[in-house]
PDB file of N, CA and C in Angstrom:
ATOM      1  N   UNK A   1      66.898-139.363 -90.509  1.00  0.00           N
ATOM      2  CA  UNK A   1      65.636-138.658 -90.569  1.00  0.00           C
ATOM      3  C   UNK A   1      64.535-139.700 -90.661  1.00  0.00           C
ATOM      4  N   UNK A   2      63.678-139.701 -89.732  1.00  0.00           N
ATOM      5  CA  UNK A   2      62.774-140.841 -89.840  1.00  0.00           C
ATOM      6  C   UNK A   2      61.071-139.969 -90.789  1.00  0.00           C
ATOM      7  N   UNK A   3      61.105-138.688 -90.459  1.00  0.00           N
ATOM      8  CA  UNK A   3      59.868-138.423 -91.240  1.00  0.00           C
ATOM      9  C   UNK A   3      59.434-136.875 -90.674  1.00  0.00           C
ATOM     10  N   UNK A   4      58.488-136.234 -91.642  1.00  0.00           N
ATOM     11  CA  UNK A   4      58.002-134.964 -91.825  1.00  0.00           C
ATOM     12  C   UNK A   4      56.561-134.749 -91.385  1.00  0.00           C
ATOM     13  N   UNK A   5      56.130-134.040 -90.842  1.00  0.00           N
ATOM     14  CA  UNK A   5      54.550-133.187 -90.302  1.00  0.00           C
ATOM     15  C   UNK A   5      54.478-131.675 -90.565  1.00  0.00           C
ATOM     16  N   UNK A   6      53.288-131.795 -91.436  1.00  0.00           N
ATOM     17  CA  UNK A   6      53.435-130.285 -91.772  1.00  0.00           C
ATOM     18  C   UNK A   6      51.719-130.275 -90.674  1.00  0.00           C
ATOM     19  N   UNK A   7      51.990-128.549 -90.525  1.00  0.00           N
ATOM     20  CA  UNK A   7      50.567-128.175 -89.701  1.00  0.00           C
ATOM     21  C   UNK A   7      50.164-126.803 -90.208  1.00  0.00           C
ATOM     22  N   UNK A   8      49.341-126.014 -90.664  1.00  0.00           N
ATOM     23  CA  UNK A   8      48.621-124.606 -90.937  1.00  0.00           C
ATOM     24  C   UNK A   8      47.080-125.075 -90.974  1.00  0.00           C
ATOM     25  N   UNK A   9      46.688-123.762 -91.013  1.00  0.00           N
ATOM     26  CA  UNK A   9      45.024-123.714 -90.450  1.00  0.00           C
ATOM     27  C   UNK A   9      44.656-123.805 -91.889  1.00  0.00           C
ATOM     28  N   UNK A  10      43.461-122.734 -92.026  1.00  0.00           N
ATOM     29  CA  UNK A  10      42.602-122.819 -93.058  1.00  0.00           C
ATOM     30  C   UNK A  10      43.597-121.641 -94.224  1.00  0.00           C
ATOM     31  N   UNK A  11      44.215-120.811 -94.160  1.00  0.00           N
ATOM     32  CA  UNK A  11      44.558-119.980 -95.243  1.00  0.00           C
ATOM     33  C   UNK A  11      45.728-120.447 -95.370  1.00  0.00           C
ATOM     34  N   UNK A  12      46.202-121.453 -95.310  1.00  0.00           N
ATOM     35  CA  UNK A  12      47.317-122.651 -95.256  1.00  0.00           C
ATOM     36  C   UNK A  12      47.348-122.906 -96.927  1.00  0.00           C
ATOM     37  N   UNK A  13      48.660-122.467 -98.045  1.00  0.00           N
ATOM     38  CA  UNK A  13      48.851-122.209 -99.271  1.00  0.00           C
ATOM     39  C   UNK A  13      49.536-123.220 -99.385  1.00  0.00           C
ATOM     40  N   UNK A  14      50.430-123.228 -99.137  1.00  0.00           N
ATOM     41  CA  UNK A  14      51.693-124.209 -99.502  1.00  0.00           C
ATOM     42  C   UNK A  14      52.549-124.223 -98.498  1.00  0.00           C
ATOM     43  N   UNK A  15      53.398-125.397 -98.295  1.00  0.00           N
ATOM     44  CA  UNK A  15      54.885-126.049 -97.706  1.00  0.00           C
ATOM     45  C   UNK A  15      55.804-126.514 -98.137  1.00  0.00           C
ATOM     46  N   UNK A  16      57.211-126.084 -97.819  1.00  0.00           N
ATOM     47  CA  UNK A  16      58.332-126.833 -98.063  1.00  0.00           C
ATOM     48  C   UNK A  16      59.676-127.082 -97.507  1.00  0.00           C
ATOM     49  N   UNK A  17      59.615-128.152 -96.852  1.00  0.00           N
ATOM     50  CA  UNK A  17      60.491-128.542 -96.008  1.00  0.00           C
ATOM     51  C   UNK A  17      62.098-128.878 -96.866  1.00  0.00           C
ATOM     52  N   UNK A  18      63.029-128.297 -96.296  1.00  0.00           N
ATOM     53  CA  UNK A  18      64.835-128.246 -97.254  1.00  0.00           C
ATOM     54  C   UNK A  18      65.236-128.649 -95.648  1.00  0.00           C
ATOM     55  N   UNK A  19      66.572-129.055 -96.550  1.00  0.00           N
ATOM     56  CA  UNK A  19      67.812-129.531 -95.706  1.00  0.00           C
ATOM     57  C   UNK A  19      69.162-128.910 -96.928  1.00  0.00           C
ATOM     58  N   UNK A  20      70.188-128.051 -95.617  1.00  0.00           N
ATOM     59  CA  UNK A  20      71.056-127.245 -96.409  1.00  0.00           C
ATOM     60  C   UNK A  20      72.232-128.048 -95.818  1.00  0.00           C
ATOM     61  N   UNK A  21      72.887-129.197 -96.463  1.00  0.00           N
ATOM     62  CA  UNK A  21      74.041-129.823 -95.906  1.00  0.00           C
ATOM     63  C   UNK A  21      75.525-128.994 -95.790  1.00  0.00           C
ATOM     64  N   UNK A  22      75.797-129.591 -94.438  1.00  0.00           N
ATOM     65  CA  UNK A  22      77.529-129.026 -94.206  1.00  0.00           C
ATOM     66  C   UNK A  22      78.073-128.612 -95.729  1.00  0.00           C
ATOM     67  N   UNK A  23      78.683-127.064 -95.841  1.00  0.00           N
ATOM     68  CA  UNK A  23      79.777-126.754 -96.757  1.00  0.00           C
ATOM     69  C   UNK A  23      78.855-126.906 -98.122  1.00  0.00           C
ATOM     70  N   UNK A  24      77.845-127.064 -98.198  1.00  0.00           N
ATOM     71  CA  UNK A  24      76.866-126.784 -99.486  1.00  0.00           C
ATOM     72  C   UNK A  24      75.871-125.008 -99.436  1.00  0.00           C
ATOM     73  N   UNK A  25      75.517-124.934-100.082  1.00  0.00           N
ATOM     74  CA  UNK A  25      74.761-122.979 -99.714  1.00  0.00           C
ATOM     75  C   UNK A  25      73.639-123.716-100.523  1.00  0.00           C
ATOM     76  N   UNK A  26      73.474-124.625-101.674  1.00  0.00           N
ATOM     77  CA  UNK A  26      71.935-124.411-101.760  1.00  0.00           C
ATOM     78  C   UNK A  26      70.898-126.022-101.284  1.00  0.00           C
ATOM     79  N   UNK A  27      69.547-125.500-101.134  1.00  0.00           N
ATOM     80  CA  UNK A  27      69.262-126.340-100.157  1.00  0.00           C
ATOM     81  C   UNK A  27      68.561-127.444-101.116  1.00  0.00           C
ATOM     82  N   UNK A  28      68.484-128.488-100.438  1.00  0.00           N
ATOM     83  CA  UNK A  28      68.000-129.805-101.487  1.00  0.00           C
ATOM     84  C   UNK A  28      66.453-130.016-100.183  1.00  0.00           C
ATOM     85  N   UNK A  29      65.529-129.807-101.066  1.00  0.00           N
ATOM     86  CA  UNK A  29      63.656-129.980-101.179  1.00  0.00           C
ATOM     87  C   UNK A  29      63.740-131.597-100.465  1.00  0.00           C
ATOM     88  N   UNK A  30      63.125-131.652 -99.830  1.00  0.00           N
ATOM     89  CA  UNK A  30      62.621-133.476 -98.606  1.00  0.00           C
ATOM     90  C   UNK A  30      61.205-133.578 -99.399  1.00  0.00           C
ATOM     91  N   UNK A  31      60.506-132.571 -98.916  1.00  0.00           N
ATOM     92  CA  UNK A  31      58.508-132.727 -99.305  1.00  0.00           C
ATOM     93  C   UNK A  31      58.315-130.960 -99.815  1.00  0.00           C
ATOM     94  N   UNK A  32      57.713-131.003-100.735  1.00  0.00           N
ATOM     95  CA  UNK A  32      56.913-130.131-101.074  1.00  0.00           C
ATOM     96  C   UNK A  32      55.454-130.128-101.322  1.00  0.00           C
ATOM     97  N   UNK A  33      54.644-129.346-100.815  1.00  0.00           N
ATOM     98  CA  UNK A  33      52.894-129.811-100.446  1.00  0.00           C
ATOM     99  C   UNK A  33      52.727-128.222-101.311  1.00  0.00           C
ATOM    100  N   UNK A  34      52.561-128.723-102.354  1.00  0.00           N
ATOM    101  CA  UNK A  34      52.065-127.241-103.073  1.00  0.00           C
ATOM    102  C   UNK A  34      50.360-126.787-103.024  1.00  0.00           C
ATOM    103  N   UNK A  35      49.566-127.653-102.275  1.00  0.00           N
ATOM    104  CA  UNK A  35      48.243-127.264-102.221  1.00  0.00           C
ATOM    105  C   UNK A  35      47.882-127.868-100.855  1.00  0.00           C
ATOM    106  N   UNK A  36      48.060-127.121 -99.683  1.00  0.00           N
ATOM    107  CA  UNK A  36      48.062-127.636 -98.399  1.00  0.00           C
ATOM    108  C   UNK A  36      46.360-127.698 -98.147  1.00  0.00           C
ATOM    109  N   UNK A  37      45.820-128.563 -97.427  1.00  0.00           N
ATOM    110  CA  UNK A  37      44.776-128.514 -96.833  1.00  0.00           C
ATOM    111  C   UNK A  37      44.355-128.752 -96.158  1.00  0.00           C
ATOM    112  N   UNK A  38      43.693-127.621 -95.393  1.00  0.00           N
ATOM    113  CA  UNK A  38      44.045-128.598 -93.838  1.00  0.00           C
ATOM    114  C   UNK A  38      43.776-129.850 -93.263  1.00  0.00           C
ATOM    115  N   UNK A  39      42.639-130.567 -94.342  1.00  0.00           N
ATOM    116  CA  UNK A  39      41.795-132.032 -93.592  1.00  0.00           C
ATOM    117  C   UNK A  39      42.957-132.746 -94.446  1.00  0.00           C
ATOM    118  N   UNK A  40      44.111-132.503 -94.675  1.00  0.00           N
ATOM    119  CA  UNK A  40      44.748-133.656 -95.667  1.00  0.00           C
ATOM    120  C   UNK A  40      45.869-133.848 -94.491  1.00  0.00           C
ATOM    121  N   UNK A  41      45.917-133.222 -93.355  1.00  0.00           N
ATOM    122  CA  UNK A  41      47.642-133.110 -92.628  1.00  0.00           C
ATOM    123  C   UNK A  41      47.987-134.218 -92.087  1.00  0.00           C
ATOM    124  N   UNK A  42      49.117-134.784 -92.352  1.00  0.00           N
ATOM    125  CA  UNK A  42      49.719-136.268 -92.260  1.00  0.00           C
ATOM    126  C   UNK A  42      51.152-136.436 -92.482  1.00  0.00           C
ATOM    127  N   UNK A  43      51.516-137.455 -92.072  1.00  0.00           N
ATOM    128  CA  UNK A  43      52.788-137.857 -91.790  1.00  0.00           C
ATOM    129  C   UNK A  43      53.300-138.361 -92.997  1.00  0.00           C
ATOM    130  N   UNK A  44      54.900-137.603 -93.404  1.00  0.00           N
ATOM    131  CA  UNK A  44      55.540-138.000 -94.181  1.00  0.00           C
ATOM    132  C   UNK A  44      56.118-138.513 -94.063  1.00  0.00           C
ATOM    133  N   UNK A  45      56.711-140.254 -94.277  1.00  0.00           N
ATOM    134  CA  UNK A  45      57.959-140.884 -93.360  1.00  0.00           C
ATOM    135  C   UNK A  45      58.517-141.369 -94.427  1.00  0.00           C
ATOM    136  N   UNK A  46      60.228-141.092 -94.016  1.00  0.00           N
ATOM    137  CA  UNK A  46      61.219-141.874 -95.375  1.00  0.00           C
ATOM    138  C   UNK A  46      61.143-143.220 -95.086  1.00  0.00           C
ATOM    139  N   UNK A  47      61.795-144.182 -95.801  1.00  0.00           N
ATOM    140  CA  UNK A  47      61.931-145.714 -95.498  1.00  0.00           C
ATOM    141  C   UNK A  47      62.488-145.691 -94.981  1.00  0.00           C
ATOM    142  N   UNK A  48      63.172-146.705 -93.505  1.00  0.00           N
ATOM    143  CA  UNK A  48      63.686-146.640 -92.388  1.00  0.00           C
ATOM    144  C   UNK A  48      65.475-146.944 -93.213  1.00  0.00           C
ATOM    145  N   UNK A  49      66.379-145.825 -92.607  1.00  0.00           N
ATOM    146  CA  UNK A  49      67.888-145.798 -93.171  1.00  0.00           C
ATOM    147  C   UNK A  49      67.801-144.463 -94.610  1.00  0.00           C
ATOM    148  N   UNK A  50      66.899-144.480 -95.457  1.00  0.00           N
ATOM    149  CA  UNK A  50      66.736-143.769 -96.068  1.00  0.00           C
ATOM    150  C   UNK A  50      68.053-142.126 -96.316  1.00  0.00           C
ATOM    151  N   UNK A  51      66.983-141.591 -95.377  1.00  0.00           N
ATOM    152  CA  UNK A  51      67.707-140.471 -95.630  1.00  0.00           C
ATOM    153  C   UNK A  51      68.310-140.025 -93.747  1.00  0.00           C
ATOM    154  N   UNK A  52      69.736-140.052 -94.279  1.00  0.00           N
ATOM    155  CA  UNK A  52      70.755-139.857 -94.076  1.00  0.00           C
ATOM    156  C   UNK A  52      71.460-138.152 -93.775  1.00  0.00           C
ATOM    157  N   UNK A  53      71.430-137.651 -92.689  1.00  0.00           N
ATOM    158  CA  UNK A  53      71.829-136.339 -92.677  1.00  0.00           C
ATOM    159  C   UNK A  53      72.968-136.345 -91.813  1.00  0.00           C
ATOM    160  N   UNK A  54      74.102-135.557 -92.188  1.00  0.00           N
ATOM    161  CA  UNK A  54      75.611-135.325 -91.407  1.00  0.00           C
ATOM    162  C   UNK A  54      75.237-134.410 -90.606  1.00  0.00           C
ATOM    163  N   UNK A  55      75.817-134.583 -89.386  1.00  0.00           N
ATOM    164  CA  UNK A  55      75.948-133.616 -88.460  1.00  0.00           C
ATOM    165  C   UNK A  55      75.803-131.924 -88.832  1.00  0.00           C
ATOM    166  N   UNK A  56      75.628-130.891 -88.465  1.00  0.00           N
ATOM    167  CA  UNK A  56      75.822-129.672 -88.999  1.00  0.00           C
ATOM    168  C   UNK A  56      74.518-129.407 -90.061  1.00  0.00           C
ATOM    169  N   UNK A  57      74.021-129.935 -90.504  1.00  0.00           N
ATOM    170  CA  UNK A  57      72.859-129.773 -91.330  1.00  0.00           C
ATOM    171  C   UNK A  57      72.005-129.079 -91.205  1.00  0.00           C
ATOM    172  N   UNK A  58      71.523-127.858 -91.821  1.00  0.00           N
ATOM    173  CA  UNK A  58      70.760-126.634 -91.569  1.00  0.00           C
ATOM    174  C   UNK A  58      69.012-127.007 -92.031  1.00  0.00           C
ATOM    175  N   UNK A  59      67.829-127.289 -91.109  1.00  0.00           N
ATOM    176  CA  UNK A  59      66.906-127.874 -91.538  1.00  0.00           C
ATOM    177  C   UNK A  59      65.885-126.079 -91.977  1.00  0.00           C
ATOM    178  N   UNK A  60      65.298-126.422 -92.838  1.00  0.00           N
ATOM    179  CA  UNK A  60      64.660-124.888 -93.022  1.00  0.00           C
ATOM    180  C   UNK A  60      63.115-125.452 -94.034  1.00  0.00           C
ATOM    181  N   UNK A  61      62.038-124.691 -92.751  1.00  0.00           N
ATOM    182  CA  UNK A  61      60.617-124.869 -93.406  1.00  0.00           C
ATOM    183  C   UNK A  61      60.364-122.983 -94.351  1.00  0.00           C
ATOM    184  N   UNK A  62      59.300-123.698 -95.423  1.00  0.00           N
ATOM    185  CA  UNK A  62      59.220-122.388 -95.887  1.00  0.00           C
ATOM    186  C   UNK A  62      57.419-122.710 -96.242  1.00  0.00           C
ATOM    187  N   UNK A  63      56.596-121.385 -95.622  1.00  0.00           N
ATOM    188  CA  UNK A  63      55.381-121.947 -96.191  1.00  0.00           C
ATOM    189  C   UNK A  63      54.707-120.110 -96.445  1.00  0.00           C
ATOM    190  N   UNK A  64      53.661-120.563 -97.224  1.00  0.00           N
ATOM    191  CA  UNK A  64      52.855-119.493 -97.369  1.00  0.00           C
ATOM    192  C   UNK A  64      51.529-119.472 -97.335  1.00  0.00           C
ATOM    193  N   UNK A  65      50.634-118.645 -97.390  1.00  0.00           N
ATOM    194  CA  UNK A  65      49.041-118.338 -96.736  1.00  0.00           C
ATOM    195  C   UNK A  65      48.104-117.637 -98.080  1.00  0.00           C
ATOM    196  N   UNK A  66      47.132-118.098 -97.982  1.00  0.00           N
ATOM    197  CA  UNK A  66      46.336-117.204 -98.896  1.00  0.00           C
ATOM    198  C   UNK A  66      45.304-116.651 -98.306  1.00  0.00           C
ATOM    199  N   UNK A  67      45.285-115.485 -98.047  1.00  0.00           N
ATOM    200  CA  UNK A  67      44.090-114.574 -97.389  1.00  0.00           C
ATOM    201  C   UNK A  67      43.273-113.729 -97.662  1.00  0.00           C
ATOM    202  N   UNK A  68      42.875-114.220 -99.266  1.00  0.00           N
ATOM    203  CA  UNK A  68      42.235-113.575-100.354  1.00  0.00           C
ATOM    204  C   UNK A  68      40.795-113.730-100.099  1.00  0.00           C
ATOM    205  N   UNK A  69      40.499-113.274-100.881  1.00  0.00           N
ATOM    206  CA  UNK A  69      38.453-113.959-101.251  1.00  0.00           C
ATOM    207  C   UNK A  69      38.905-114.998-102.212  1.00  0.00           C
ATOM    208  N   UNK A  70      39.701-115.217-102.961  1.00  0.00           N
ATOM    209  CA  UNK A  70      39.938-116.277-103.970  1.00  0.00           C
ATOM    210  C   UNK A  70      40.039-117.635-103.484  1.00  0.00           C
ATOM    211  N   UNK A  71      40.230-117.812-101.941  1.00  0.00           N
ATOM    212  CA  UNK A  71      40.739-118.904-101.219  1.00  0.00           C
ATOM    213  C   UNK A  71      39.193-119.517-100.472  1.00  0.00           C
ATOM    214  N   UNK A  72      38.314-120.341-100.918  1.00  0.00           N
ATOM    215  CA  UNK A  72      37.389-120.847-100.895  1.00  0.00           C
ATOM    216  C   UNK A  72      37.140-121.401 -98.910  1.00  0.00           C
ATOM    217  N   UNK A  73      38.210-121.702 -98.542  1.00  0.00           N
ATOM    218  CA  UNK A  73      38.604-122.131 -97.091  1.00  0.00           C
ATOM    219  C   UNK A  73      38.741-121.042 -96.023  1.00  0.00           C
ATOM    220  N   UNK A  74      38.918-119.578 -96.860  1.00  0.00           N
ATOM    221  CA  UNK A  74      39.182-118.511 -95.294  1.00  0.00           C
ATOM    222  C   UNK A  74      38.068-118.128 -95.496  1.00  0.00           C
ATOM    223  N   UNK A  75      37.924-118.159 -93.291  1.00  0.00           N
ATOM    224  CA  UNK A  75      36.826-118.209 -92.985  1.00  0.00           C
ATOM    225  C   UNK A  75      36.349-116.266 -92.777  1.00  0.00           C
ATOM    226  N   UNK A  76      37.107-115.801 -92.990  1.00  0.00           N
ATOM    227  CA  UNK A  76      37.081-114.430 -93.386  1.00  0.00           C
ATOM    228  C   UNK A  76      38.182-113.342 -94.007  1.00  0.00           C
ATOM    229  N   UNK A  77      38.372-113.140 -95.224  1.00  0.00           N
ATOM    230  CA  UNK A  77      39.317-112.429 -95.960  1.00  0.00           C
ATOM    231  C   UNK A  77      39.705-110.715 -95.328  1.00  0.00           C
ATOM    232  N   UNK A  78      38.163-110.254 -94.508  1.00  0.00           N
ATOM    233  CA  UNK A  78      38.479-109.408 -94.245  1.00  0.00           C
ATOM    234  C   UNK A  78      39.193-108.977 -92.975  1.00  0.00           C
ATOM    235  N   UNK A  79      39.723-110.034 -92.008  1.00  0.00           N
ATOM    236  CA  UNK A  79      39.923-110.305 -90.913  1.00  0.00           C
ATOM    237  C   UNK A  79      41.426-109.996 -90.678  1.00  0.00           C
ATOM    238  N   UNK A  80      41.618-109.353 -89.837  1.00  0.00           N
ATOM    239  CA  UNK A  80      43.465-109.297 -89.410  1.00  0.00           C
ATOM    240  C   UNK A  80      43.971-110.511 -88.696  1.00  0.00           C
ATOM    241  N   UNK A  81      44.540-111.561 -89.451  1.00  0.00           N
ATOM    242  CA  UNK A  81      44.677-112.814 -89.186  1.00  0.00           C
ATOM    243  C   UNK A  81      45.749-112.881 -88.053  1.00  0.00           C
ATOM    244  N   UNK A  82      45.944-113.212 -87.184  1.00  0.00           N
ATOM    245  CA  UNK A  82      46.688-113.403 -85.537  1.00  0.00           C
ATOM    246  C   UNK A  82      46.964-114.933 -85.467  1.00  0.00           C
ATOM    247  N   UNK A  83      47.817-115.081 -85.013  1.00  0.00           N
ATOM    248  CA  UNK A  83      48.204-116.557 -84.683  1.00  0.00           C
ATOM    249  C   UNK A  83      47.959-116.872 -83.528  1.00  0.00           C
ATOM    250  N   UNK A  84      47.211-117.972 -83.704  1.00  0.00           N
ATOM    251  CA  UNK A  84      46.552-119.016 -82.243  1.00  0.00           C
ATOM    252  C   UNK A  84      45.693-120.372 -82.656  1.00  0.00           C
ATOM    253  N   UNK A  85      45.496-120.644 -81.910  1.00  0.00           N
ATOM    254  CA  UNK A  85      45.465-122.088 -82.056  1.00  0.00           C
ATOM    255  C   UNK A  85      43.977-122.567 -82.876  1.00  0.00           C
ATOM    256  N   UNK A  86      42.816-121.561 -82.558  1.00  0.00           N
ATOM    257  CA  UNK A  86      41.701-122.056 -83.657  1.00  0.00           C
ATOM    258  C   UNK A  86      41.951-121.836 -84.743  1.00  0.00           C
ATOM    259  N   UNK A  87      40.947-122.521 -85.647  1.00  0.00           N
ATOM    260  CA  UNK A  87      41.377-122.724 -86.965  1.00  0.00           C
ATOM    261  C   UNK A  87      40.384-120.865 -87.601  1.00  0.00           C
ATOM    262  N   UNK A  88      40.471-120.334 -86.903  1.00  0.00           N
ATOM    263  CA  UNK A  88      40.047-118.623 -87.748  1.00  0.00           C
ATOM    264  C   UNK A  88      41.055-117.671 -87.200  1.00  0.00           C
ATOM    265  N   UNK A  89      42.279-118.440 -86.620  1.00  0.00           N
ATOM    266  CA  UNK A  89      43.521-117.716 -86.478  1.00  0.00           C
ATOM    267  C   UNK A  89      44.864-118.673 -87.113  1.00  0.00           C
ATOM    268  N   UNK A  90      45.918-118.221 -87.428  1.00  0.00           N
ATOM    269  CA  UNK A  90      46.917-119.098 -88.272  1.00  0.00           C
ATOM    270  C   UNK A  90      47.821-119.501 -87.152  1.00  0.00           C
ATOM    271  N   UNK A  91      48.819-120.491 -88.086  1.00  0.00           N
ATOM    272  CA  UNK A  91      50.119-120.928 -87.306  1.00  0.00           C
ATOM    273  C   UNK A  91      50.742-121.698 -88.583  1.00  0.00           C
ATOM    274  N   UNK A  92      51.605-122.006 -88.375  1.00  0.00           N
ATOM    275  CA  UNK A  92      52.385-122.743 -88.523  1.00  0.00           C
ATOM    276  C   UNK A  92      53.310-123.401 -87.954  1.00  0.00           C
ATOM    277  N   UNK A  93      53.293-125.352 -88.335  1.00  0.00           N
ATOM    278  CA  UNK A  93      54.665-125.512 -87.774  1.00  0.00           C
ATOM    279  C   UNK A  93      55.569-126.766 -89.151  1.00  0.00           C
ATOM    280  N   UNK A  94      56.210-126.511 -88.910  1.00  0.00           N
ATOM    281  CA  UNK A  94      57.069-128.043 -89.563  1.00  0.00           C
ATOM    282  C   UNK A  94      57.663-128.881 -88.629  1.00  0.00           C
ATOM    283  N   UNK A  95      57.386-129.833 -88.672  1.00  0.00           N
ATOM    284  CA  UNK A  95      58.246-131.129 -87.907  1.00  0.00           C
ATOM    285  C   UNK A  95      59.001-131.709 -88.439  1.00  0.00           C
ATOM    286  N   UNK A  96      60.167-132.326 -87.956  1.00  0.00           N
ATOM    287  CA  UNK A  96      61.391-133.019 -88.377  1.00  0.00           C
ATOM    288  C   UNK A  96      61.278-133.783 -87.469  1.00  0.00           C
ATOM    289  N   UNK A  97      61.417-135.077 -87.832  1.00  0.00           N
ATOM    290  CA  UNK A  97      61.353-136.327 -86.959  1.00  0.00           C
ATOM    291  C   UNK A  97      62.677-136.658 -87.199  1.00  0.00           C
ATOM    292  N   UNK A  98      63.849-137.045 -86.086  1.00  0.00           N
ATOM    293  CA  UNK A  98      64.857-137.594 -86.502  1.00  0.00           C
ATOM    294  C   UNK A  98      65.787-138.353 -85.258  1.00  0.00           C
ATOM    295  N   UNK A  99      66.691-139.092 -85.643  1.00  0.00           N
ATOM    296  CA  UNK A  99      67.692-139.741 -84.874  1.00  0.00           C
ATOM    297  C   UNK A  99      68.639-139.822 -84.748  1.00  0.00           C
ATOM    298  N   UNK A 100      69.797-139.802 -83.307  1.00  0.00           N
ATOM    299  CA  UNK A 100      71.221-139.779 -83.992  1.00  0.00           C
ATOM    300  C   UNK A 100      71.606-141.248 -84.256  1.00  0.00           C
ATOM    301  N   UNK A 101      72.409-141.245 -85.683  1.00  0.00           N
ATOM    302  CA  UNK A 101      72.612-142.888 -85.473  1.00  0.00           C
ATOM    303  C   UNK A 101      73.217-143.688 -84.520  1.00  0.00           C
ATOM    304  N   UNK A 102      73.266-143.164 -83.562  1.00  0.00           N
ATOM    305  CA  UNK A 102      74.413-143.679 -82.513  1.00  0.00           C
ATOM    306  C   UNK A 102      72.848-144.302 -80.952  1.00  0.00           C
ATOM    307  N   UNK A 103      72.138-143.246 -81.455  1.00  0.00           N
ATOM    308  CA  UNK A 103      70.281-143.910 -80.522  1.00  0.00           C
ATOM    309  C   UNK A 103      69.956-144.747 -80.602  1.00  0.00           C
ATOM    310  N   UNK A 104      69.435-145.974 -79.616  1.00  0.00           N
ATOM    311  CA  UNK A 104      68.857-146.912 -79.638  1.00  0.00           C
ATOM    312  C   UNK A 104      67.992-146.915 -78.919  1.00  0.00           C
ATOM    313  N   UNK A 105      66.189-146.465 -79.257  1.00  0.00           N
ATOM    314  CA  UNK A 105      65.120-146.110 -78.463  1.00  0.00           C
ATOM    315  C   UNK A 105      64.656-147.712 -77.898  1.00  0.00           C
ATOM    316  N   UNK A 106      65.369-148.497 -78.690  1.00  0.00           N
ATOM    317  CA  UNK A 106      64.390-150.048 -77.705  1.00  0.00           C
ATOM    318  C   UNK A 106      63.512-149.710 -77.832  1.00  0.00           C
ATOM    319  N   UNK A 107      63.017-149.577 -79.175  1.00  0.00           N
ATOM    320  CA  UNK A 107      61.666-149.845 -79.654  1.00  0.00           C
ATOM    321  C   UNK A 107      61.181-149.827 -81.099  1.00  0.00           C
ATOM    322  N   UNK A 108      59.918-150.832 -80.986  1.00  0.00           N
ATOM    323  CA  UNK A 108      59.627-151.635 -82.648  1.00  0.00           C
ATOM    324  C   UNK A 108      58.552-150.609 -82.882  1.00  0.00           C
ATOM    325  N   UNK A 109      57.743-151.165 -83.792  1.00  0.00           N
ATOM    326  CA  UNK A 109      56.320-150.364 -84.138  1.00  0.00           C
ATOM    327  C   UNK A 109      55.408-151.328 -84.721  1.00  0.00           C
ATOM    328  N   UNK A 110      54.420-151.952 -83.457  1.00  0.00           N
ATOM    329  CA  UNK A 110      53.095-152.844 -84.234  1.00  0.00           C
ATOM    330  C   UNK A 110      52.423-152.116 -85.375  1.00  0.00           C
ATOM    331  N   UNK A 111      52.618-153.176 -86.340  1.00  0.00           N
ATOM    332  CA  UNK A 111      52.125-152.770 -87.832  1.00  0.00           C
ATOM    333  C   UNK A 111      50.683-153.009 -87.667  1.00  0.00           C
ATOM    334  N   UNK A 112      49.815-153.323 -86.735  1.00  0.00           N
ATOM    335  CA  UNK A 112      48.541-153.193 -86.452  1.00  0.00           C
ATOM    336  C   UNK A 112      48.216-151.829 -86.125  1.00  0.00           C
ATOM    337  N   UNK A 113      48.585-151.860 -84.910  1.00  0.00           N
ATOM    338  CA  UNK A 113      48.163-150.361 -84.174  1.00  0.00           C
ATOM    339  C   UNK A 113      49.092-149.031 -84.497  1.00  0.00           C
ATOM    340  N   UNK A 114      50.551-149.206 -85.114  1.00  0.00           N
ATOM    341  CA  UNK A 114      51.327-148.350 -85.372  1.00  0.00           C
ATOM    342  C   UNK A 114      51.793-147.478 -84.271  1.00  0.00           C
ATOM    343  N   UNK A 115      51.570-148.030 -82.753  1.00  0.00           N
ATOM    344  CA  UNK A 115      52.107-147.539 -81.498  1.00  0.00           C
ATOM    345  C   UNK A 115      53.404-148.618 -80.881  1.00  0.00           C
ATOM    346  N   UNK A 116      53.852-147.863 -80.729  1.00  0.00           N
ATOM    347  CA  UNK A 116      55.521-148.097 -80.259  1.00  0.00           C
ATOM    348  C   UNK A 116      55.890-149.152 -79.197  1.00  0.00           C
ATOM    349  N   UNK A 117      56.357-149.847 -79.333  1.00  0.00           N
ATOM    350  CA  UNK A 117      56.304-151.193 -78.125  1.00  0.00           C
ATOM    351  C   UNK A 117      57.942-151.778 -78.158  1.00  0.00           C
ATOM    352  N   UNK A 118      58.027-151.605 -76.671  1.00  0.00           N
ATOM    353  CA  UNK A 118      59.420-152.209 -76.327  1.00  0.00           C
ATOM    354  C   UNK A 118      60.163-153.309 -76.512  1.00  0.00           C
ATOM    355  N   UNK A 119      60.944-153.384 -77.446  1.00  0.00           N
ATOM    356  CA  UNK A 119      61.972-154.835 -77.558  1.00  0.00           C
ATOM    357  C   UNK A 119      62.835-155.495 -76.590  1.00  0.00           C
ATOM    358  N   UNK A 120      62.136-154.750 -75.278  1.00  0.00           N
ATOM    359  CA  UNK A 120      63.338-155.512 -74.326  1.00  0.00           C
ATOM    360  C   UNK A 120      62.543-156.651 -73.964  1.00  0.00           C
TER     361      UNK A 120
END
């Protein structure tokens, strides 16, 4: 697993990304973002080797919305919220960044620019 991206709009509550390993039933927590916002959304990355997932591994996002008047960020409480891509309609996604260990992308990452450049 090289790393996590969480994405929701403005009534964007909370996230939490699990991994339910082979022959286990309960799931073990990666990131939990208990106060999501949207100008904060960024990349979670383990240390490279880190974390380690077996084949069969059940990945599962769980998030929730607040669409109150209490929620200082929705841009209207009274609104029947629809999913699409501006930020006065919702979505969600979770990302899982990952590799099989057996991949070799032939490629480094300049610690300047943090864009991907070929080792051949």
């Amino acid at each position: 697993m090289v790393g996590l991206f969480s994405h929701m709009h403005l009534r964007g509550k909370d996230m939490t990304f699990q991994v339910i390993r082979p022959g286990e039933s309960e799931a073990e927590i990666l990131l939990r973002i208990p106060n999501y916002h949207f100008d904060w959304q960024q990349s979670y990355r383990f240390a490279p080797g880190a974390m380690k997932l077996p084949r069969g591994t059940r990945l599962q996002t769980v998030a929730h919305y607040d669409n109150s008047s209490f929620n200082p960020f929705n841009p209207d409480p009274t609104a029947t919220v629809r999913n699409g891509d501006q930020t006065f309609a919702e979505m969600m996604y979770g990302f899982y960044f990952y590799l099989r260990d057996d991949e070799d992308l032939r490629l480094s990452v300049d610690p300047k620019t943090g864009r991907a450049r070929s080792r051949e």
